[in-house]
C-alpha atoms as a PDB file:
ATOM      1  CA  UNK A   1     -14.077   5.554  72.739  1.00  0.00           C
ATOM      2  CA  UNK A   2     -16.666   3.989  70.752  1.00  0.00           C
ATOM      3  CA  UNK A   3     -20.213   4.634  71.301  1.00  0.00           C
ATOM      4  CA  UNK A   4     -23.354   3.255  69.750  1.00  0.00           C
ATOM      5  CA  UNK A   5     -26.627   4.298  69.847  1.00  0.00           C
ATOM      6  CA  UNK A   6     -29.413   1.310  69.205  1.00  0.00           C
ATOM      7  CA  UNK A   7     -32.837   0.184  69.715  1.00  0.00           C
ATOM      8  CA  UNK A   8     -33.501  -3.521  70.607  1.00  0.00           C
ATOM      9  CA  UNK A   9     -35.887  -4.070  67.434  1.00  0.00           C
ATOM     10  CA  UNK A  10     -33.797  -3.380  65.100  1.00  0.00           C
ATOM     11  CA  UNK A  11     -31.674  -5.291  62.696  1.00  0.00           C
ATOM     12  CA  UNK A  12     -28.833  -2.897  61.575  1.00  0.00           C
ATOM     13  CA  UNK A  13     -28.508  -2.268  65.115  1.00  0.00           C
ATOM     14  CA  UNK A  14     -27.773  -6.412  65.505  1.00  0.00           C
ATOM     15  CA  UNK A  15     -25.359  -5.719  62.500  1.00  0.00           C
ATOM     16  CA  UNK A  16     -23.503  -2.917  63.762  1.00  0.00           C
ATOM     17  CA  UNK A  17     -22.875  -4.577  66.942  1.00  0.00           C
ATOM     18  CA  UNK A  18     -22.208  -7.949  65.471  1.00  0.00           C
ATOM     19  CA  UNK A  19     -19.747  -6.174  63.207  1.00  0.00           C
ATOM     20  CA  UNK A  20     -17.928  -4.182  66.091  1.00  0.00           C
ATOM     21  CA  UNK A  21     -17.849  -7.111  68.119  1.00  0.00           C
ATOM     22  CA  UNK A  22     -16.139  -9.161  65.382  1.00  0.00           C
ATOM     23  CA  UNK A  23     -13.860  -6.502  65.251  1.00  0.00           C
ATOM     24  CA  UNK A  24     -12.524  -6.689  68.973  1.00  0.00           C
ATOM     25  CA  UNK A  25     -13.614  -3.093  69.278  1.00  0.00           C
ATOM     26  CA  UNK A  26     -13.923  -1.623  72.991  1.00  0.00           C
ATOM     27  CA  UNK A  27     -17.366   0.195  72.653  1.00  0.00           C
ATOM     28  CA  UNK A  28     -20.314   1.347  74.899  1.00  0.00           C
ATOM     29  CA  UNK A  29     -24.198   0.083  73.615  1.00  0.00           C
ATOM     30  CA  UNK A  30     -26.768   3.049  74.250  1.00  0.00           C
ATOM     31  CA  UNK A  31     -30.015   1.196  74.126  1.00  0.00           C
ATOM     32  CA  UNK A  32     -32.568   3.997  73.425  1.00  0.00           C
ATOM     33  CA  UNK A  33     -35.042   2.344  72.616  1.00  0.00           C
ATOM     34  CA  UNK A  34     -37.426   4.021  75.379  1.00  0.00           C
ATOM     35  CA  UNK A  35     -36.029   6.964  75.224  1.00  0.00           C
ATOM     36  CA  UNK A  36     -37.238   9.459  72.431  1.00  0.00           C
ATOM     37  CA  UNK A  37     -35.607  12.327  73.826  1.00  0.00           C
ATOM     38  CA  UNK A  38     -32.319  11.079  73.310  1.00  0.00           C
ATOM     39  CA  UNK A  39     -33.097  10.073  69.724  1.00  0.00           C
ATOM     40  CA  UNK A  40     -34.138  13.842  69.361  1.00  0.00           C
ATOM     41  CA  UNK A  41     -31.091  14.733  70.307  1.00  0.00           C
ATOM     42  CA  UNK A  42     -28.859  12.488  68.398  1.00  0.00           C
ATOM     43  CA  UNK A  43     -30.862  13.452  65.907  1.00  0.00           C
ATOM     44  CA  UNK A  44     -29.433  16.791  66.583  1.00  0.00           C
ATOM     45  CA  UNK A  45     -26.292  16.033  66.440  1.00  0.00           C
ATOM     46  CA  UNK A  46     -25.554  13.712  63.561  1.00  0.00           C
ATOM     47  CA  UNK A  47     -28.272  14.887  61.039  1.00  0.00           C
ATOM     48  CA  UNK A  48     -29.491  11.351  61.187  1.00  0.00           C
ATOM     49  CA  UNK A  49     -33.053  10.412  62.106  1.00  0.00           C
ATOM     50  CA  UNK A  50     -32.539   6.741  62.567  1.00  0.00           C
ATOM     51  CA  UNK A  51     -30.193   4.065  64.442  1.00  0.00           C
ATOM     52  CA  UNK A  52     -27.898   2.743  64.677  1.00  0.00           C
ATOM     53  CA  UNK A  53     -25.289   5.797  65.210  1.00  0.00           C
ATOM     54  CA  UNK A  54     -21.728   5.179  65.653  1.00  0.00           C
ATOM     55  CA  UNK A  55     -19.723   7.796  67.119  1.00  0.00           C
ATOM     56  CA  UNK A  56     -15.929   7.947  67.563  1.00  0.00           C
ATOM     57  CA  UNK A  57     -15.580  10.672  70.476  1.00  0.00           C
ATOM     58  CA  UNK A  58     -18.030  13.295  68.377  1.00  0.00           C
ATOM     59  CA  UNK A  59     -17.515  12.163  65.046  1.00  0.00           C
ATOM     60  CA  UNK A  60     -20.074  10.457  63.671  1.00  0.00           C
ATOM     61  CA  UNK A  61     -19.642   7.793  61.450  1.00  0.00           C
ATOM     62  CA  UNK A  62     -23.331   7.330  60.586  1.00  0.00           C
ATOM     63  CA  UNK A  63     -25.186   3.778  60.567  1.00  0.00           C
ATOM     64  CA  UNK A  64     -24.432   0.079  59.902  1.00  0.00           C
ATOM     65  CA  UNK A  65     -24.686   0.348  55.863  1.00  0.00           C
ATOM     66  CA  UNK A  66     -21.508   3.406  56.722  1.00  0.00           C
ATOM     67  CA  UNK A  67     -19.295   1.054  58.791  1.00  0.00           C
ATOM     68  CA  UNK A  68     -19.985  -2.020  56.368  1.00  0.00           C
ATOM     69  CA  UNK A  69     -18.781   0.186  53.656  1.00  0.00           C
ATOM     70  CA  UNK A  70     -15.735   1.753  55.733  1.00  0.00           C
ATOM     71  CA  UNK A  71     -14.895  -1.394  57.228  1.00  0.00           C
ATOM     72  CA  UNK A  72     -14.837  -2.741  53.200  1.00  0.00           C
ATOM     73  CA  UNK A  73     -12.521  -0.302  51.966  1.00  0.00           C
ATOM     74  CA  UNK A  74     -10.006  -1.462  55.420  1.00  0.00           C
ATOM     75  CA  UNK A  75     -11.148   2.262  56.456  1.00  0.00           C
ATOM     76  CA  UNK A  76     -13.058   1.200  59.417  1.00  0.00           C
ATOM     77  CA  UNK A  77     -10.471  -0.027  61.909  1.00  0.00           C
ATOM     78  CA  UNK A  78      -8.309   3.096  61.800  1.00  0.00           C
ATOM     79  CA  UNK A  79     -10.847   5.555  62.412  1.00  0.00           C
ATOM     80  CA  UNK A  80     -12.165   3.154  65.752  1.00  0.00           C
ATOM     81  CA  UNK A  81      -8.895   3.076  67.344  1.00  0.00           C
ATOM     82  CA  UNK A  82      -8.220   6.713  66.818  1.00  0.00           C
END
């Protein structure tokens, strides 16, 4: 399973999902934008300090710019159907 983690305001988040959506990819939005706790802890988790996050189960596969550049080199769509 796919997840994302976003907040409403922001653009690569409108990427990422534009780009996951264009690639017929089942995933679940985490809207976090009111919720800094969660942010801590993705934070945490991934190393990263801003969204969007895409995870595969509990890999993560960092933010839009990473799945643009996956999804370039025909890496992307593998590693979200694992």
């Amino acid at each position: 399973m796919v997840d994302i983690y976003t907040k409403n305001y922001c653009p690569f988040c409108h990427k990422a999902l534009a780009l996951l959506e264009e690639l017929k990819v089942e995933f679940k939005n985490h809207d976090i934008t009111d919720t800094p706790e969660v942010m801590e802890e993705l934070s945490k988790k991934s190393g990263f300090k801003t969204v969007p996050q895409v995870f595969v189960g509990e890999k993560c596969l960092g933010g839009y710019s990473d799945i643009a550049a996956l999804h370039e080199k025909g890496e992307l769509l593998p590693l979200l159907k694992a």
